[in-house]
C-alpha atoms as a PDB file:
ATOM      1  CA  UNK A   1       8.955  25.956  47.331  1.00  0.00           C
ATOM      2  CA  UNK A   2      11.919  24.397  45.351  1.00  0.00           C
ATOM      3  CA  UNK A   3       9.923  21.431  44.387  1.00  0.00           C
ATOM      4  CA  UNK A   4       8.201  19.452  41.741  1.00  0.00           C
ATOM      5  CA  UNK A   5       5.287  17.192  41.042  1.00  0.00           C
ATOM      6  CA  UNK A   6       7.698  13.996  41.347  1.00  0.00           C
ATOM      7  CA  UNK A   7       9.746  15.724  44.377  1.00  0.00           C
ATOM      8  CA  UNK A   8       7.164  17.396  46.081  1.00  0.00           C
ATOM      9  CA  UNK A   9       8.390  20.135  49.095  1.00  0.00           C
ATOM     10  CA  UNK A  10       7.407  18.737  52.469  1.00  0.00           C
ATOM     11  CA  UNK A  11       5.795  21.808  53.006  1.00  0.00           C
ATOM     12  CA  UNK A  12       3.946  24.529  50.795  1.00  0.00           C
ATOM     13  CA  UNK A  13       3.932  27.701  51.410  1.00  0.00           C
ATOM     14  CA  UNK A  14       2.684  30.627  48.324  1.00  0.00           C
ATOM     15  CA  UNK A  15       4.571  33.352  47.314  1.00  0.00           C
ATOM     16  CA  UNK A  16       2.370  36.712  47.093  1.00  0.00           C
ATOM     17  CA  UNK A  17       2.615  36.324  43.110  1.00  0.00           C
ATOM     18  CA  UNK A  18       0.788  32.746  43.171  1.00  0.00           C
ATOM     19  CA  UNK A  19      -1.523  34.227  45.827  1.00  0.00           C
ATOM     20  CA  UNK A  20      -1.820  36.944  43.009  1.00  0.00           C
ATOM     21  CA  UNK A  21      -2.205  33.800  39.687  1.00  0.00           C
ATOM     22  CA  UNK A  22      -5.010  31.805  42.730  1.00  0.00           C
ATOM     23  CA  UNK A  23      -6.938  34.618  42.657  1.00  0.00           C
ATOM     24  CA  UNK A  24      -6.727  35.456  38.845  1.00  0.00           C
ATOM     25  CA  UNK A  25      -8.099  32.236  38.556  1.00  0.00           C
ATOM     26  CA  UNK A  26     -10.911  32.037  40.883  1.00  0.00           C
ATOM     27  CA  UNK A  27     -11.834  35.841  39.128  1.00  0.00           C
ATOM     28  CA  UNK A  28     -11.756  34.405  35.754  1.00  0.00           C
ATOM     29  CA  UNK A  29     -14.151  31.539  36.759  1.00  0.00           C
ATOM     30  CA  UNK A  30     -16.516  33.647  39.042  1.00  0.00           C
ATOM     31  CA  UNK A  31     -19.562  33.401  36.399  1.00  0.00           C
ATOM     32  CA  UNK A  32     -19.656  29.537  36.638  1.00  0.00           C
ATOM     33  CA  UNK A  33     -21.940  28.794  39.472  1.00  0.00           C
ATOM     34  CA  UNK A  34     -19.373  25.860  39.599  1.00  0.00           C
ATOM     35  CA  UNK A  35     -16.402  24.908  38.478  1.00  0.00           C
ATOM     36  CA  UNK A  36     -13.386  22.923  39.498  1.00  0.00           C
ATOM     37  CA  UNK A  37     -10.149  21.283  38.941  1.00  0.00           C
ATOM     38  CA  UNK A  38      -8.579  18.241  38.910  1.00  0.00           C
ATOM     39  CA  UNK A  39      -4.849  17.523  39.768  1.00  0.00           C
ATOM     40  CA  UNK A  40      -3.171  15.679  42.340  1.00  0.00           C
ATOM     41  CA  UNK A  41      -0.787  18.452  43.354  1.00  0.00           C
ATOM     42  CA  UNK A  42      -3.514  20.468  44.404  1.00  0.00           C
ATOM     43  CA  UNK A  43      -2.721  18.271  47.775  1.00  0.00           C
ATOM     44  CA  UNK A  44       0.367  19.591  48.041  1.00  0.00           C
ATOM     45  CA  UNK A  45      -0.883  23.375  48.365  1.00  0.00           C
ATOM     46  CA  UNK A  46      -4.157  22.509  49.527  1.00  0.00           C
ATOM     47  CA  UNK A  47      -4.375  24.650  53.037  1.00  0.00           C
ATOM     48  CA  UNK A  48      -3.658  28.010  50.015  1.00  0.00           C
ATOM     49  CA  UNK A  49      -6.282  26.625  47.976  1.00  0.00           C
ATOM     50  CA  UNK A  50      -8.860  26.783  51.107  1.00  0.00           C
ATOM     51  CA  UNK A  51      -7.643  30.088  52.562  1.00  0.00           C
ATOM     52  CA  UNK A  52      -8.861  31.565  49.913  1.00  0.00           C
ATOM     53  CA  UNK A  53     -12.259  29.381  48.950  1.00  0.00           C
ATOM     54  CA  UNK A  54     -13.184  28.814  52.926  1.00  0.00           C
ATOM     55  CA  UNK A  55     -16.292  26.923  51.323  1.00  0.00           C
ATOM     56  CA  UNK A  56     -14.701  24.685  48.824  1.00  0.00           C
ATOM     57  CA  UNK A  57     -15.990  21.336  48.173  1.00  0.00           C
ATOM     58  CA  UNK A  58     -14.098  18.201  47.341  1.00  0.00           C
ATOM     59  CA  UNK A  59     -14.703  14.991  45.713  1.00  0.00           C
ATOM     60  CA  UNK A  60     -11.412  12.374  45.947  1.00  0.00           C
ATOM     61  CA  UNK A  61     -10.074  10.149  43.526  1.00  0.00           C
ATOM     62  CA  UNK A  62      -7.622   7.595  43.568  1.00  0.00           C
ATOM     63  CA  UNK A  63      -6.528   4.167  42.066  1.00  0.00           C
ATOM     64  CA  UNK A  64      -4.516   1.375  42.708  1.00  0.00           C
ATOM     65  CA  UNK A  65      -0.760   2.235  43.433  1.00  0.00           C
ATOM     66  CA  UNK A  66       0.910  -0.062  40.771  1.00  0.00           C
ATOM     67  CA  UNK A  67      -1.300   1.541  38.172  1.00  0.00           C
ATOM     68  CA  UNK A  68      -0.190   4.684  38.860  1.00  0.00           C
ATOM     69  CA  UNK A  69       3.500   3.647  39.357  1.00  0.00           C
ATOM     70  CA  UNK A  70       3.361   1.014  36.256  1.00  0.00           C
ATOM     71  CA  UNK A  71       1.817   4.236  34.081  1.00  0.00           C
ATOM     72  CA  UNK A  72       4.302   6.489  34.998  1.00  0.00           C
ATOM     73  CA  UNK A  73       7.039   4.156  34.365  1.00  0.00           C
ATOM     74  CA  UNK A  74       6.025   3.635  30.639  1.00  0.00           C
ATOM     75  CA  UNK A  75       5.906   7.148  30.034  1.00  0.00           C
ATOM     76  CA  UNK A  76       9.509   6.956  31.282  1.00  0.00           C
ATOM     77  CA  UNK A  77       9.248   9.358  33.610  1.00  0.00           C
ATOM     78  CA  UNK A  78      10.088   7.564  37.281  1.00  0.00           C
ATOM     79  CA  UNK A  79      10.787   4.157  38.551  1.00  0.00           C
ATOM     80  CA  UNK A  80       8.297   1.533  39.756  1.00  0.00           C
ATOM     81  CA  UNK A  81       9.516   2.326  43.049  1.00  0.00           C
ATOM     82  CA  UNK A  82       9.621   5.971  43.095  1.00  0.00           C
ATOM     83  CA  UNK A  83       5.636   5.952  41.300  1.00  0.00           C
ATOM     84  CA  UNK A  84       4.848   4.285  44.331  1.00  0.00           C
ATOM     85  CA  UNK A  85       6.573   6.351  46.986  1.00  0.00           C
ATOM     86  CA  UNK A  86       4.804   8.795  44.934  1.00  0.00           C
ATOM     87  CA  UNK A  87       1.503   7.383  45.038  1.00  0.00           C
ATOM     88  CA  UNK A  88       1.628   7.180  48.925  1.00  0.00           C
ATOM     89  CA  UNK A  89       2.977  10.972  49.659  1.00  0.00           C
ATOM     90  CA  UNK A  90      -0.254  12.253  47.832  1.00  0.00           C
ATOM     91  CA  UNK A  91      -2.817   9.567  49.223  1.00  0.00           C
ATOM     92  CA  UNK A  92      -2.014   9.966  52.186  1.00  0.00           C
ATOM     93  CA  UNK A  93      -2.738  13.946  51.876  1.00  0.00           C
ATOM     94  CA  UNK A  94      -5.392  12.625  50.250  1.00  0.00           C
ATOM     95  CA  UNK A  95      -7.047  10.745  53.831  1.00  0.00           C
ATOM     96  CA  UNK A  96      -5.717  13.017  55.417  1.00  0.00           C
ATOM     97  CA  UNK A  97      -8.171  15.726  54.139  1.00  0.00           C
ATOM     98  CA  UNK A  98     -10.329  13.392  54.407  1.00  0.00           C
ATOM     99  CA  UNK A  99     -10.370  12.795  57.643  1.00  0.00           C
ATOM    100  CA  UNK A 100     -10.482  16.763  58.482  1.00  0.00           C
ATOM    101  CA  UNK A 101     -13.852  17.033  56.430  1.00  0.00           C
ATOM    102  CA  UNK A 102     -15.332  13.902  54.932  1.00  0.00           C
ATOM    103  CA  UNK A 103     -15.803  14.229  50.990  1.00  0.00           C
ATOM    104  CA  UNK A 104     -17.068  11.534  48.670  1.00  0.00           C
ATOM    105  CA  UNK A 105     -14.095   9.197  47.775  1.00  0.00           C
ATOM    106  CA  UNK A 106     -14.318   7.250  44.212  1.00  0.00           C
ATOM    107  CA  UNK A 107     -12.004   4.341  43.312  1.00  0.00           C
ATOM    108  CA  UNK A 108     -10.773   4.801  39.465  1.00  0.00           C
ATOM    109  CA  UNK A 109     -10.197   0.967  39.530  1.00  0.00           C
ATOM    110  CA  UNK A 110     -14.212   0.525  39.516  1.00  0.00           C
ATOM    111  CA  UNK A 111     -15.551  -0.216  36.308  1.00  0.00           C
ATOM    112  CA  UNK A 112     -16.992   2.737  33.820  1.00  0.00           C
ATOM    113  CA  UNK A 113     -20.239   2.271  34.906  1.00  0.00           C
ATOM    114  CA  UNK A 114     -20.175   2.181  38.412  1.00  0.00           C
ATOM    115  CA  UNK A 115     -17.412   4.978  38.243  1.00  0.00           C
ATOM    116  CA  UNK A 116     -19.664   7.348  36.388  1.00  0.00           C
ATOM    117  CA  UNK A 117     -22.871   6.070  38.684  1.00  0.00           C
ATOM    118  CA  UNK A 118     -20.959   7.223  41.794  1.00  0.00           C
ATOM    119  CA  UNK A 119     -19.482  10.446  39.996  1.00  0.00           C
ATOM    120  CA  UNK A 120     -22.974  11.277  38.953  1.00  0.00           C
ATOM    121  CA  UNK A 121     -23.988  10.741  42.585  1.00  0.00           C
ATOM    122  CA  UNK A 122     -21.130  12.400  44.307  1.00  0.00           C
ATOM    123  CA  UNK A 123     -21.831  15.307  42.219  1.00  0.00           C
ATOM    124  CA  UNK A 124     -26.013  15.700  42.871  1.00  0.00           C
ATOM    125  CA  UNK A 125     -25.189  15.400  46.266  1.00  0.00           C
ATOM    126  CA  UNK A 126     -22.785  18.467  46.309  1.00  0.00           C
ATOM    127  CA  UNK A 127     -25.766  20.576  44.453  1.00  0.00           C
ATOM    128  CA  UNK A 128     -23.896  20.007  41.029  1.00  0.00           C
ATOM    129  CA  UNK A 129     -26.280  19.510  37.944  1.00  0.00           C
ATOM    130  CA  UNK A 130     -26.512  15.512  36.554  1.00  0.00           C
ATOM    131  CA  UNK A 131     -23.184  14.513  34.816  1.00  0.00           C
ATOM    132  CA  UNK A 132     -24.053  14.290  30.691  1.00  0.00           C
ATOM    133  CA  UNK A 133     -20.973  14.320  28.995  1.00  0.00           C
ATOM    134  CA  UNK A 134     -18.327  12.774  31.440  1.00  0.00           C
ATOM    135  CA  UNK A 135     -14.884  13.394  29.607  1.00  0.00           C
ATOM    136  CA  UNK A 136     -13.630  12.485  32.537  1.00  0.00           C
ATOM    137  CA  UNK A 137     -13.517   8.746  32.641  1.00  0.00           C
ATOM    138  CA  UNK A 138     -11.751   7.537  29.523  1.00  0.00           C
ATOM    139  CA  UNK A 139     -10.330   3.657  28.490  1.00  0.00           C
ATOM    140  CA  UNK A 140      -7.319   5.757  27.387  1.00  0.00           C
ATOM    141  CA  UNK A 141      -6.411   6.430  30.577  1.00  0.00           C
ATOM    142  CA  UNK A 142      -6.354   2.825  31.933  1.00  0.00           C
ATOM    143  CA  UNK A 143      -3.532   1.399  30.304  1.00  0.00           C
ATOM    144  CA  UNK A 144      -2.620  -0.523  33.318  1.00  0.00           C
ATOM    145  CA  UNK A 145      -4.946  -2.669  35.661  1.00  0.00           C
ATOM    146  CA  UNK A 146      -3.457  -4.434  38.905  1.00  0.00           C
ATOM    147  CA  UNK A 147      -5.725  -6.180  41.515  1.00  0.00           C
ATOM    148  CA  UNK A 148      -2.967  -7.541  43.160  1.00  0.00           C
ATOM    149  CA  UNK A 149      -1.190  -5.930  46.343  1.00  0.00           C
ATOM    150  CA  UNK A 150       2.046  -8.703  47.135  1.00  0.00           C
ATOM    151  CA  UNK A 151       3.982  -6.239  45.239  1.00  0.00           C
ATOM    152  CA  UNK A 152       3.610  -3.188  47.767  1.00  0.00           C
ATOM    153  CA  UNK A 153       4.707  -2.193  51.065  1.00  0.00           C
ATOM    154  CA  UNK A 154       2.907  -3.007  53.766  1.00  0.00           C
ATOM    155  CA  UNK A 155       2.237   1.006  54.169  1.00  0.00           C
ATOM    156  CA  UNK A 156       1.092   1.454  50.817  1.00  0.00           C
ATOM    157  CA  UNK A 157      -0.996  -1.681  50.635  1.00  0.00           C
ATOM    158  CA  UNK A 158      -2.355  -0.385  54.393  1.00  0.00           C
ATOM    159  CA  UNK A 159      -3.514   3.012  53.036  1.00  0.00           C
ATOM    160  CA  UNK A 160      -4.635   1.499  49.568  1.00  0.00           C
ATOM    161  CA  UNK A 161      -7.041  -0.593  51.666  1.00  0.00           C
ATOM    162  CA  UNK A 162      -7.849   2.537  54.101  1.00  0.00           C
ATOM    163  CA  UNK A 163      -8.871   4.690  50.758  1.00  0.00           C
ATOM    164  CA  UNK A 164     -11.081   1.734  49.501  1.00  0.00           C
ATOM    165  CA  UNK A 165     -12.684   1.160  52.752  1.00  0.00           C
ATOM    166  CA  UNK A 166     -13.843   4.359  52.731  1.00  0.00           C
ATOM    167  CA  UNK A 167     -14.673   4.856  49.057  1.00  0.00           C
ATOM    168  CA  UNK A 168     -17.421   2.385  49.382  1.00  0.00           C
ATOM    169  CA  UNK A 169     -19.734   5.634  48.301  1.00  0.00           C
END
């Protein structure tokens, strides 16, 4: 769809072949009475994703948009300002799911505890088995905090408050 994760297509739309590599994958997992993935760019190709699990279940996560921007700034791989044009293009695909089938919604800027509490939760309540060994939720991965918002756009700052609004899970 002559895109990328950084310059996603405004509109995605698979090939036969990916149809083909989607359902190689959901084949290979088939013996896992669940399984799932997690990658923001499954957003972008989300309607596929569903056409071909009509039953799929979601649980959203996002955190603060200068966290995201600031991290992938440091890794040198966008600006401050493109991270956070970024960070709005897939949140918003983010409510807007959201909005078509309410999911939990978890805020990656809680604190491990009560991130992992409302994982654990989230999961139980979609018939999942109790969280043991989260991998999920590492320090590592919070290399940059922000609790302010004068930075962003009034857009991004709008939908950053939408998202936590609704993540009070």
């Amino acid at each position: 769809n002559h895109g990328s994760w950084d310059s996603p297509p405004k509109k995605v739309q698979w090939l036969p072949s990916q149809v083909e590599t989607a359902s190689s994958i959901l084949a290979e997992n088939h013996i896992e009475e669940f399984w799932g993935f997690k990658d923001p760019r499954a957003l972008l190709c989300i309607n596929e994703w569903k056409r071909l699990v009509p039953d799929m279940q979601f649980i959203g996560i996002f955190r603060h948009p200068l966290a995201v921007a600031t991290s992938l700034n440091r890794r040198g791989e966008i600006s401050v300002e493109q991270g956070l044009l970024l960070w709005y293009h897939y949140n918003k695909l983010l409510l807007k799911q959201y909005r078509k089938s309410k999911f939990p919604l978890l805020c990656f800027d809680w604190d491990q505890d009560e991130f992992e509490q409302k994982l654990t939760q989230a999961a139980l309540d979609l018939g999942l088995k109790k969280i043991t060994n989260n991998d999920f939720y590492t320090k590592s991965l919070r290399h940059h905090e922000h609790s302010s918002n004068s930075e962003l756009s009034w857009r991004t700052k709008r939908l950053y408050q939408k998202l936590k609004k609704l993540s009070s899970y």
